[in-house]
C-alpha atoms as a PDB file:
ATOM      1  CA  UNK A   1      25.338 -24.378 -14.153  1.00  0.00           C
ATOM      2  CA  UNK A   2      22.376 -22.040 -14.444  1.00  0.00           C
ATOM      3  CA  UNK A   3      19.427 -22.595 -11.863  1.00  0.00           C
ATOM      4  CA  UNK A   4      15.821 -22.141 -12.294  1.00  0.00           C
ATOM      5  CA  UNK A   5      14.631 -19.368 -10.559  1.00  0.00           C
ATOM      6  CA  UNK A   6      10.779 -19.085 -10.029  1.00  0.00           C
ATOM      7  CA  UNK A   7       8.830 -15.579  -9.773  1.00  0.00           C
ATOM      8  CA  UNK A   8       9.008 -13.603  -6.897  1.00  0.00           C
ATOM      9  CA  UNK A   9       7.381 -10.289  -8.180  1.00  0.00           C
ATOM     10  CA  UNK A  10       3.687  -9.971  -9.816  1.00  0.00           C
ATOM     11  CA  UNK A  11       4.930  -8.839 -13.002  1.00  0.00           C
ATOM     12  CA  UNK A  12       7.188 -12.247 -13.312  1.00  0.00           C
ATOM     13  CA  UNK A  13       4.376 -14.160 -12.202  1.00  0.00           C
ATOM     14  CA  UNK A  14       1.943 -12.472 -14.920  1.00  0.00           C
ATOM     15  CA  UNK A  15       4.947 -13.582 -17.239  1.00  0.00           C
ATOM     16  CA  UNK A  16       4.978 -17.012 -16.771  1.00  0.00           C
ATOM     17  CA  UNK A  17       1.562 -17.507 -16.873  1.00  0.00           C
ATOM     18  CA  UNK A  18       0.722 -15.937 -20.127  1.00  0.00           C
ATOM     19  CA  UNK A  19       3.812 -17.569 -21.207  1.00  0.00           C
ATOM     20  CA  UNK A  20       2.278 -21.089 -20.005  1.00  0.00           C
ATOM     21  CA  UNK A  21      -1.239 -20.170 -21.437  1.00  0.00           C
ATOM     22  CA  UNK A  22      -0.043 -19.169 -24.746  1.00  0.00           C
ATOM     23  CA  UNK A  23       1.420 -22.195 -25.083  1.00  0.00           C
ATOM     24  CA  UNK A  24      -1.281 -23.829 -24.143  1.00  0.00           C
ATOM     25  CA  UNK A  25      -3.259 -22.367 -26.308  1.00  0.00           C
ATOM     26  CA  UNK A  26      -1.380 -22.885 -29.467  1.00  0.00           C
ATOM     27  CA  UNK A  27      -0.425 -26.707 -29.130  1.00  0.00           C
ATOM     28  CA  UNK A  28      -2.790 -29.690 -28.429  1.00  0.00           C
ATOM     29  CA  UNK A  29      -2.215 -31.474 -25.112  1.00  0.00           C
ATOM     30  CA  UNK A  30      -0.422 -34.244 -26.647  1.00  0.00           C
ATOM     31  CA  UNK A  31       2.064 -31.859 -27.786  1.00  0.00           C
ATOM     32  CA  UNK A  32       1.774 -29.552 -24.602  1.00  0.00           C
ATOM     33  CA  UNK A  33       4.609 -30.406 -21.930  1.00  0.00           C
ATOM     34  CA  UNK A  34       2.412 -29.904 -19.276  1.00  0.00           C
ATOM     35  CA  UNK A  35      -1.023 -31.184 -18.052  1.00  0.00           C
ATOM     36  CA  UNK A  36      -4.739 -30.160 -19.806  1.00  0.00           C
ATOM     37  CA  UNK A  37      -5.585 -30.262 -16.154  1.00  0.00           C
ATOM     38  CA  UNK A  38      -2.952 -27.574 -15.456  1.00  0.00           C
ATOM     39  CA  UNK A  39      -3.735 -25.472 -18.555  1.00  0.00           C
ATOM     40  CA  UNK A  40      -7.153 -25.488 -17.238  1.00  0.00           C
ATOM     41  CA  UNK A  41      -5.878 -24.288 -13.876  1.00  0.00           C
ATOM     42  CA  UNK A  42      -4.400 -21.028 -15.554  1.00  0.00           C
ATOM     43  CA  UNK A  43      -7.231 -20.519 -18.112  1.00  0.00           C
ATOM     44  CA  UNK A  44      -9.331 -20.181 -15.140  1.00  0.00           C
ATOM     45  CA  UNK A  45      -6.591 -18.112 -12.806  1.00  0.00           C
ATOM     46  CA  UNK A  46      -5.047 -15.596 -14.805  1.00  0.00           C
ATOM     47  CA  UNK A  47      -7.879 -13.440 -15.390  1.00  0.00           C
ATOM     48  CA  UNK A  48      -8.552 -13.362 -12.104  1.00  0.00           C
ATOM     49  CA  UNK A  49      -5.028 -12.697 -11.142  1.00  0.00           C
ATOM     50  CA  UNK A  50      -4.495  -9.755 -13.105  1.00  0.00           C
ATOM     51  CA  UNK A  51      -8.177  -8.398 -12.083  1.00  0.00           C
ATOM     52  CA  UNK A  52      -7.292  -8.258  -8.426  1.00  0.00           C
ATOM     53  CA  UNK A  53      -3.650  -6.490  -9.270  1.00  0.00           C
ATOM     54  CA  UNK A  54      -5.254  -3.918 -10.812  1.00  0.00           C
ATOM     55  CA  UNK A  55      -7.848  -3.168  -8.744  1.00  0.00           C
ATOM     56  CA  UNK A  56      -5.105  -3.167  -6.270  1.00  0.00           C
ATOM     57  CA  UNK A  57      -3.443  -0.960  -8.095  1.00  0.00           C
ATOM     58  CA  UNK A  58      -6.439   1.533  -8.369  1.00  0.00           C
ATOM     59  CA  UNK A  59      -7.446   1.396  -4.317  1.00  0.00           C
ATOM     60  CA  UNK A  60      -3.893   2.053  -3.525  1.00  0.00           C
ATOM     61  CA  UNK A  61      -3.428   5.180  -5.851  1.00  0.00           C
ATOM     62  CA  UNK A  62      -6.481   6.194  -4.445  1.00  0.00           C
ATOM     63  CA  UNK A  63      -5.312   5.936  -0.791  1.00  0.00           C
ATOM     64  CA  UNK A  64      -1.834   7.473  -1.604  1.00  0.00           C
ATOM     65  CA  UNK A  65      -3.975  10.878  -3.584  1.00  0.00           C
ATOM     66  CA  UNK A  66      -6.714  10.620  -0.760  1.00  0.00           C
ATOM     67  CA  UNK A  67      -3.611  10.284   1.887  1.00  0.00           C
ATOM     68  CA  UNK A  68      -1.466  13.945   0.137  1.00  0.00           C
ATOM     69  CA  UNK A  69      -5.253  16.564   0.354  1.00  0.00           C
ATOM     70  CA  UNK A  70      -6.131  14.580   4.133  1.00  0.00           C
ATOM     71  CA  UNK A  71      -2.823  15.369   5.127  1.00  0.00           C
ATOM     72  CA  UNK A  72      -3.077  18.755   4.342  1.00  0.00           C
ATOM     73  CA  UNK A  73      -6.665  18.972   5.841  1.00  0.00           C
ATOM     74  CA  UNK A  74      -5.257  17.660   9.271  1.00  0.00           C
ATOM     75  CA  UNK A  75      -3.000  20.078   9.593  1.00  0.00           C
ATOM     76  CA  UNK A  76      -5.122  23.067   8.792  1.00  0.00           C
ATOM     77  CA  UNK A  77      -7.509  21.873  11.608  1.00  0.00           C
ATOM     78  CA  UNK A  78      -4.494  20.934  14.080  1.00  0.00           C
ATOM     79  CA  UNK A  79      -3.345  24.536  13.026  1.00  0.00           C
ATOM     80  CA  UNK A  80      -6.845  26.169  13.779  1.00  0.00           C
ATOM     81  CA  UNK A  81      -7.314  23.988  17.284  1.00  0.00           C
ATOM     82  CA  UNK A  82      -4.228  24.972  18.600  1.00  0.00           C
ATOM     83  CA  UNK A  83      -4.222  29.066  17.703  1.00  0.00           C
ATOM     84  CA  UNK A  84      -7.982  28.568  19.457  1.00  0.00           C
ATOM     85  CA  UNK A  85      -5.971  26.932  22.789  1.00  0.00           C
ATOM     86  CA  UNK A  86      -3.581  29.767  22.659  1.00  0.00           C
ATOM     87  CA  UNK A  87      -5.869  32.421  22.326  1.00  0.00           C
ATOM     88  CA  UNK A  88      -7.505  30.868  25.714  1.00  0.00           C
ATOM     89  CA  UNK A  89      -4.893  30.773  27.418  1.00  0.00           C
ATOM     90  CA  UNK A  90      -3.197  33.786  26.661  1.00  0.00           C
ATOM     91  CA  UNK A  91      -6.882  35.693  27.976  1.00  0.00           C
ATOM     92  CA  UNK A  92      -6.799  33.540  31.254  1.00  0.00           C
ATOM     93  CA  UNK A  93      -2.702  34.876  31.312  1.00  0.00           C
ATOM     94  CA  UNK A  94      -3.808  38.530  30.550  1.00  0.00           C
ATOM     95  CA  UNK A  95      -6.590  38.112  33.741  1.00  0.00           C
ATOM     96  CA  UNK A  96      -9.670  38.243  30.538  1.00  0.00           C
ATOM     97  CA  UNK A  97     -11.327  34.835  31.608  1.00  0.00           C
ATOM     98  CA  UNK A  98     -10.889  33.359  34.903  1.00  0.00           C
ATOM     99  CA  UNK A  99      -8.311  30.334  35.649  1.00  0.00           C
ATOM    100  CA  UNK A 100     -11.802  27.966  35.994  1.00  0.00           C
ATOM    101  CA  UNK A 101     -13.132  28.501  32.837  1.00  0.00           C
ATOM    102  CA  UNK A 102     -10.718  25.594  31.792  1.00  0.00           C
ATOM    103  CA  UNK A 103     -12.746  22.986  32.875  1.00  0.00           C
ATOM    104  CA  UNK A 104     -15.548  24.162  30.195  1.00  0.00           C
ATOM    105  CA  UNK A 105     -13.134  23.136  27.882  1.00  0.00           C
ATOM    106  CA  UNK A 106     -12.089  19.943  29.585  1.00  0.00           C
ATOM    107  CA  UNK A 107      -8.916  21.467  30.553  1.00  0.00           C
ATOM    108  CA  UNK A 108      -7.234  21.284  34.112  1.00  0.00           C
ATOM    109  CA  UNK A 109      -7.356  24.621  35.715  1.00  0.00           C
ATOM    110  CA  UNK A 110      -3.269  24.580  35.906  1.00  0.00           C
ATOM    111  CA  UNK A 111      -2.419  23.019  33.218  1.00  0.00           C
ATOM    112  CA  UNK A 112      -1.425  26.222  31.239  1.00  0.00           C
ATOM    113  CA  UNK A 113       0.152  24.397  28.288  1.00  0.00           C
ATOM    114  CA  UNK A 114      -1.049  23.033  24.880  1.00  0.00           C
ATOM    115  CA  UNK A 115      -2.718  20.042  25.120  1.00  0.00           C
ATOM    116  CA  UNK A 116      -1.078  17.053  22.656  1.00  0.00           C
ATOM    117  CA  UNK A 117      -2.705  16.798  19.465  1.00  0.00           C
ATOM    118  CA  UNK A 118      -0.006  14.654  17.893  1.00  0.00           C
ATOM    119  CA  UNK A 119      -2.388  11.777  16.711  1.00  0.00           C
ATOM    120  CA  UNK A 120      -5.465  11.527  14.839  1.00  0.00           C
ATOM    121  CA  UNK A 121      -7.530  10.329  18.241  1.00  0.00           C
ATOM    122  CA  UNK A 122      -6.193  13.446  20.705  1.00  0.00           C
ATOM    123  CA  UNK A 123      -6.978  15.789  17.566  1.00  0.00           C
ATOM    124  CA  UNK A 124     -10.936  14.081  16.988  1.00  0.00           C
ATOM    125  CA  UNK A 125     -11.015  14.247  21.446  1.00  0.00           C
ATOM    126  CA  UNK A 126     -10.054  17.531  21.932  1.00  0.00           C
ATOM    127  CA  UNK A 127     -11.720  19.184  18.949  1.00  0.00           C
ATOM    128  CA  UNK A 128     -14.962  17.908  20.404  1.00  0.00           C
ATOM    129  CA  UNK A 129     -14.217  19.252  24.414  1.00  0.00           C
ATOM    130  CA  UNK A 130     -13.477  22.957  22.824  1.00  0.00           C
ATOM    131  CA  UNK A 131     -16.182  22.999  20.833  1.00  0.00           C
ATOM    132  CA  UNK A 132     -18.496  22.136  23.046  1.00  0.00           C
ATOM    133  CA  UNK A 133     -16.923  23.895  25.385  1.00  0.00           C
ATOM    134  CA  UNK A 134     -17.129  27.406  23.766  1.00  0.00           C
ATOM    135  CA  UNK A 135     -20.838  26.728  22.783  1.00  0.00           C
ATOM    136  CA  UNK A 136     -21.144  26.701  26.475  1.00  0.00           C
ATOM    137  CA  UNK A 137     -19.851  29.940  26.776  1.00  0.00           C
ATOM    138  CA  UNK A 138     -21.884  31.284  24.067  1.00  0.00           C
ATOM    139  CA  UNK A 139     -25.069  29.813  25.171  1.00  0.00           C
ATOM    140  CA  UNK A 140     -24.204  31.822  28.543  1.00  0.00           C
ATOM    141  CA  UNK A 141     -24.219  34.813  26.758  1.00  0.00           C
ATOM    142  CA  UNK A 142     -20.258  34.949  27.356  1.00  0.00           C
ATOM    143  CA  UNK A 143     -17.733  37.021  25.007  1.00  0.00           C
ATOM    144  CA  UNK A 144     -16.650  34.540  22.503  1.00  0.00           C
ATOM    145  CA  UNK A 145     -13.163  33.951  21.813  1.00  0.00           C
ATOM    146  CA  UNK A 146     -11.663  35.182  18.743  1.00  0.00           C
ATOM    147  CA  UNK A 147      -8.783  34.694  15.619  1.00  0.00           C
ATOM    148  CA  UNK A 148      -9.757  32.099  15.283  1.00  0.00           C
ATOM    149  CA  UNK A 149     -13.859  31.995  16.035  1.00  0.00           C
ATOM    150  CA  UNK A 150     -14.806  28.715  17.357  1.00  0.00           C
ATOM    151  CA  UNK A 151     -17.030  28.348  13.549  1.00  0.00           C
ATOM    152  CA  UNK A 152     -13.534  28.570  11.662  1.00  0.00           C
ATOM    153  CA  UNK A 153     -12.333  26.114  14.002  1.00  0.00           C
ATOM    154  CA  UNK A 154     -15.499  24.131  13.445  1.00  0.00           C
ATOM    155  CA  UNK A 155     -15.723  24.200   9.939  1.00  0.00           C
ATOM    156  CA  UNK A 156     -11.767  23.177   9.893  1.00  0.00           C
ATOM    157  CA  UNK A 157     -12.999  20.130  12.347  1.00  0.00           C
ATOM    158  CA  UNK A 158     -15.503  18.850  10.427  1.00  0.00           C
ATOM    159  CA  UNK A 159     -14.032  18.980   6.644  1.00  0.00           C
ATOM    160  CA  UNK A 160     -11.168  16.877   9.279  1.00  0.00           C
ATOM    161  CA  UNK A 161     -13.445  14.259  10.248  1.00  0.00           C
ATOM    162  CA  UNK A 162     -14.962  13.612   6.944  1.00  0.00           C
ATOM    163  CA  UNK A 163     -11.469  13.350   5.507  1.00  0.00           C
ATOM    164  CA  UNK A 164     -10.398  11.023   8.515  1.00  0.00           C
ATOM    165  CA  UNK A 165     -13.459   8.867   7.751  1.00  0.00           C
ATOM    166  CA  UNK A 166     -12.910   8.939   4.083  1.00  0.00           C
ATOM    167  CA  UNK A 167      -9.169   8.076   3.952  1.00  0.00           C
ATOM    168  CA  UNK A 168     -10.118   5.433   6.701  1.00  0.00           C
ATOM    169  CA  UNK A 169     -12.392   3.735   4.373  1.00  0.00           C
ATOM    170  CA  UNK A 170     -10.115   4.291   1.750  1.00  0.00           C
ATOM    171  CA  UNK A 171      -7.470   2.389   3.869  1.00  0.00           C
ATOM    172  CA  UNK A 172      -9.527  -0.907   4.732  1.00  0.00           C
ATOM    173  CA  UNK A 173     -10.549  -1.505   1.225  1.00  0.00           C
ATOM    174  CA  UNK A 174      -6.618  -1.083  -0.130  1.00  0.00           C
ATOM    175  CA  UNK A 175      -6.346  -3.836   3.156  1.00  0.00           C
ATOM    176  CA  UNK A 176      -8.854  -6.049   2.463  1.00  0.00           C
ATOM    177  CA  UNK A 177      -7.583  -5.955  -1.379  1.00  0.00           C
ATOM    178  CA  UNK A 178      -3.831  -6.447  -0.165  1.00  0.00           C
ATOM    179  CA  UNK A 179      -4.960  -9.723   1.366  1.00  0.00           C
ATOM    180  CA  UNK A 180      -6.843 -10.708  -1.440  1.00  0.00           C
ATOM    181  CA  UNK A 181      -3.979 -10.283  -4.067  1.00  0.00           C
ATOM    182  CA  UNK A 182      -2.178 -12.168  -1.007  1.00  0.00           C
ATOM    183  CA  UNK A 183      -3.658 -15.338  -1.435  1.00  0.00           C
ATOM    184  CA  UNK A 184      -3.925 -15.195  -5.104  1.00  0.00           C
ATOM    185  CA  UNK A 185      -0.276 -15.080  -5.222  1.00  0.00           C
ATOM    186  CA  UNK A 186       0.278 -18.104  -2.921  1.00  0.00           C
ATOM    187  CA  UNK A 187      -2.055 -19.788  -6.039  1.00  0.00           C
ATOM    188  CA  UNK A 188      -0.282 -18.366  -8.548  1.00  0.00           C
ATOM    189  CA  UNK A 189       2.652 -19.095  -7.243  1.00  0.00           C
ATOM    190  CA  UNK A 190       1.483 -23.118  -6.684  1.00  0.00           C
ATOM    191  CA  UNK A 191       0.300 -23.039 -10.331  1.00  0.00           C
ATOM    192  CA  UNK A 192       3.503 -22.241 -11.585  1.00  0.00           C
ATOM    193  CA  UNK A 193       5.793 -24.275  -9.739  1.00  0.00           C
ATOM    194  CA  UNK A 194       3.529 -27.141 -10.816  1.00  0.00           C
ATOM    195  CA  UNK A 195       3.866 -25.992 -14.416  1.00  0.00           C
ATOM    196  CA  UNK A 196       7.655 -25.839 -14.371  1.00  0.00           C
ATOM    197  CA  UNK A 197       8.208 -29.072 -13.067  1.00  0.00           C
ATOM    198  CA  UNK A 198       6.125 -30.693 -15.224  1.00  0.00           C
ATOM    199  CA  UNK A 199       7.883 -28.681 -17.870  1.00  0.00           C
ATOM    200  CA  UNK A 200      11.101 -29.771 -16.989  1.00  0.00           C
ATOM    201  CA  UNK A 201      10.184 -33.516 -15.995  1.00  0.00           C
ATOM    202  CA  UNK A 202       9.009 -33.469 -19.918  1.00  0.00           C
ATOM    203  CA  UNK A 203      12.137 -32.254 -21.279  1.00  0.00           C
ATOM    204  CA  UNK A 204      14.472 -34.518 -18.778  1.00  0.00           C
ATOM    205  CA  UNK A 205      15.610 -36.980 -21.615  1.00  0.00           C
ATOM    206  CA  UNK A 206      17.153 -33.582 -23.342  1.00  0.00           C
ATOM    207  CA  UNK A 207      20.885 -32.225 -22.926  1.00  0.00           C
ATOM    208  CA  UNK A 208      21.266 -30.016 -20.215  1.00  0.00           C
ATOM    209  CA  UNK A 209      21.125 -26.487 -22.937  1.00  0.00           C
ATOM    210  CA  UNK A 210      18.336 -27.836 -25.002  1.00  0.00           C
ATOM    211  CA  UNK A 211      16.351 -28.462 -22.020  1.00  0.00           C
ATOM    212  CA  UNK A 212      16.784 -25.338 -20.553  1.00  0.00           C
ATOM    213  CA  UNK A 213      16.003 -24.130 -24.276  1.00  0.00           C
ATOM    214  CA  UNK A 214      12.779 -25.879 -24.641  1.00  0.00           C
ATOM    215  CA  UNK A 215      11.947 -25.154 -21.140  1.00  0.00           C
ATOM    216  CA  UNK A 216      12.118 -21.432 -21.151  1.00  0.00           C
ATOM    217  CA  UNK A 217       9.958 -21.341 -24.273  1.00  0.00           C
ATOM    218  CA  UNK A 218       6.986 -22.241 -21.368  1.00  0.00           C
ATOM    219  CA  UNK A 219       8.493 -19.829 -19.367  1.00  0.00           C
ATOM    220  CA  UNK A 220      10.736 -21.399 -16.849  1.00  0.00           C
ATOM    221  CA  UNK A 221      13.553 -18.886 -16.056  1.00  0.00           C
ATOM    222  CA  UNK A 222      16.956 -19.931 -15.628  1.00  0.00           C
ATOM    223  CA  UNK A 223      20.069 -17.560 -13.825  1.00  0.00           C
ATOM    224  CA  UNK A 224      23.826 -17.754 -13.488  1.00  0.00           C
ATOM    225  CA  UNK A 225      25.229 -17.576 -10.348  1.00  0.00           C
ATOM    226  CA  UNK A 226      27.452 -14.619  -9.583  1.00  0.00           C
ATOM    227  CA  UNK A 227      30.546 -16.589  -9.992  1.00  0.00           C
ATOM    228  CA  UNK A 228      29.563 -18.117 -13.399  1.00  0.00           C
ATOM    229  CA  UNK A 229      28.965 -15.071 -14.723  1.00  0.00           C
ATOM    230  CA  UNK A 230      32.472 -13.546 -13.641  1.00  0.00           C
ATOM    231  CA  UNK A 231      33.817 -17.000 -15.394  1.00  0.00           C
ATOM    232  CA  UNK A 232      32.101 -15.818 -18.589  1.00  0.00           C
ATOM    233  CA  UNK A 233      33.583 -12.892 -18.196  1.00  0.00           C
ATOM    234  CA  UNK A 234      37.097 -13.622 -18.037  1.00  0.00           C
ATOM    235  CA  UNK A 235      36.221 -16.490 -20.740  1.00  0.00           C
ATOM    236  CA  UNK A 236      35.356 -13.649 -22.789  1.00  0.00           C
ATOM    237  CA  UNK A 237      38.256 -11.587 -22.030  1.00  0.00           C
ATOM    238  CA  UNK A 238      40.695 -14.620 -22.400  1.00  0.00           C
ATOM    239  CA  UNK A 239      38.732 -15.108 -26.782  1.00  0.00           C
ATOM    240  CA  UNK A 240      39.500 -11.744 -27.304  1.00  0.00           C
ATOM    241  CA  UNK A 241      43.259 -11.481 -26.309  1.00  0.00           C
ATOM    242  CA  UNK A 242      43.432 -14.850 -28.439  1.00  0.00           C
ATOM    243  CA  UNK A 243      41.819 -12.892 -31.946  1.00  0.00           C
ATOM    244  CA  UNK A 244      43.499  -9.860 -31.395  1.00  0.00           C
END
């Protein structure tokens, strides 16, 4: 025995709407196996529904093409930041620039290694403390610090930060349209379980296969279970052994 199976994908849901609405639209509500009040529910929905998937659809691709050029710009300025850090301490190594000129960058004077700039935060900190840092310097009159110059590493900061902010952005409105579509599921999803049991509470009186007929002209979807559809199979199998 087949069972009905409701939506669980936007695409199905789209489906039985239209399905629902077309039908509505082409019989009069005393012939219409579900309410006018209903019908009215998805005139007014559907629209709606498929607005907010699609603009959905367009913030997403947006944040996924936005997401391929930041990543690329995050590197380049991780790449830049870090040469900039080795350069430093390979001239405090070689006895260039004394072991204290760390703390201008925000460094500890013994802590030799490369600071972490695994996340997006340690990358935006320490950007800032060796810039500043190095305009320090400069502003002394001090031998800057070169391959890279602190304005490459700049420049690669700051196209970072605008891409950071942008993408950000870019992620809060995908977010805030997520949670729309969200809720407008939970309705749609109402809205059609409330069509396809009125539906089927219409057609009750009918045999079993000409309900499920009549009921899956509105739209109502009906499955086998895995088991009845092995049975077919072998029902199948079994007619054509008997004709051949």
């Amino acid at each position: 025995m087949p069972y009905r199976r409701l939506p669980n994908t936007d695409s199905a849901r789209i489906r039985a709407l239209k399905a629902a609405y077309s039908k509505g639209k082409l019989n009069p509500p005393s012939q219409l196996a579900f309410s006018q009040s209903t019908f009215s529910k998805v005139e007014l929905f559907i629209n709606s529904f498929q607005n907010a998937l699609a603009h959905y659809k367009v913030a997403y691709n947006q944040q996924v093409e936005s997401g391929k050029e930041y990543s690329q710009i995050l590197k380049k300025a991780k790449l830049y930041l870090s040469h900039f850090i080795q350069v430093l301490n390979m001239a405090i190594a070689r006895g260039e620039l004394p072991v204290s000129v760390r703390e201008i960058y925000g460094m500890d004077l013994d802590e030799n290694r490369m600071p972490s700039l695994t996340t997006e935060k340690e990358l935006i900190e320490w950007g800032k403390k060796i810039i500043d840092g190095e305009m320090q310097r400069l502003q002394k009159g001090q031998t800057p610090i070169t391959n890279p110059t602190i304005a490459v590493v700049r420049v690669r900061y700051e196209q970072f930060l605008e891409a950071y902010n942008h993408h950000k952005i870019l992620q809060q409105n995908t977010r805030r349209l997520l949670n729309d579509v969200n809720n407008l599921r939970v309705t749609a999803d109402s809205i059609i379980l409330s069509i396809w049991n009125e539906v089927e509470d219409y057609f009750k009186d009918l045999p079993d296969e000409e309900r499920r007929l009549k009921a899956s002209e509105y739209g109502v979807v009906y499955v086998y279970r895995k088991n009845e559809i092995k049975d077919f199979r072998l029902e199948d199998r079994t007619l054509l052994k008997l004709f051949n």
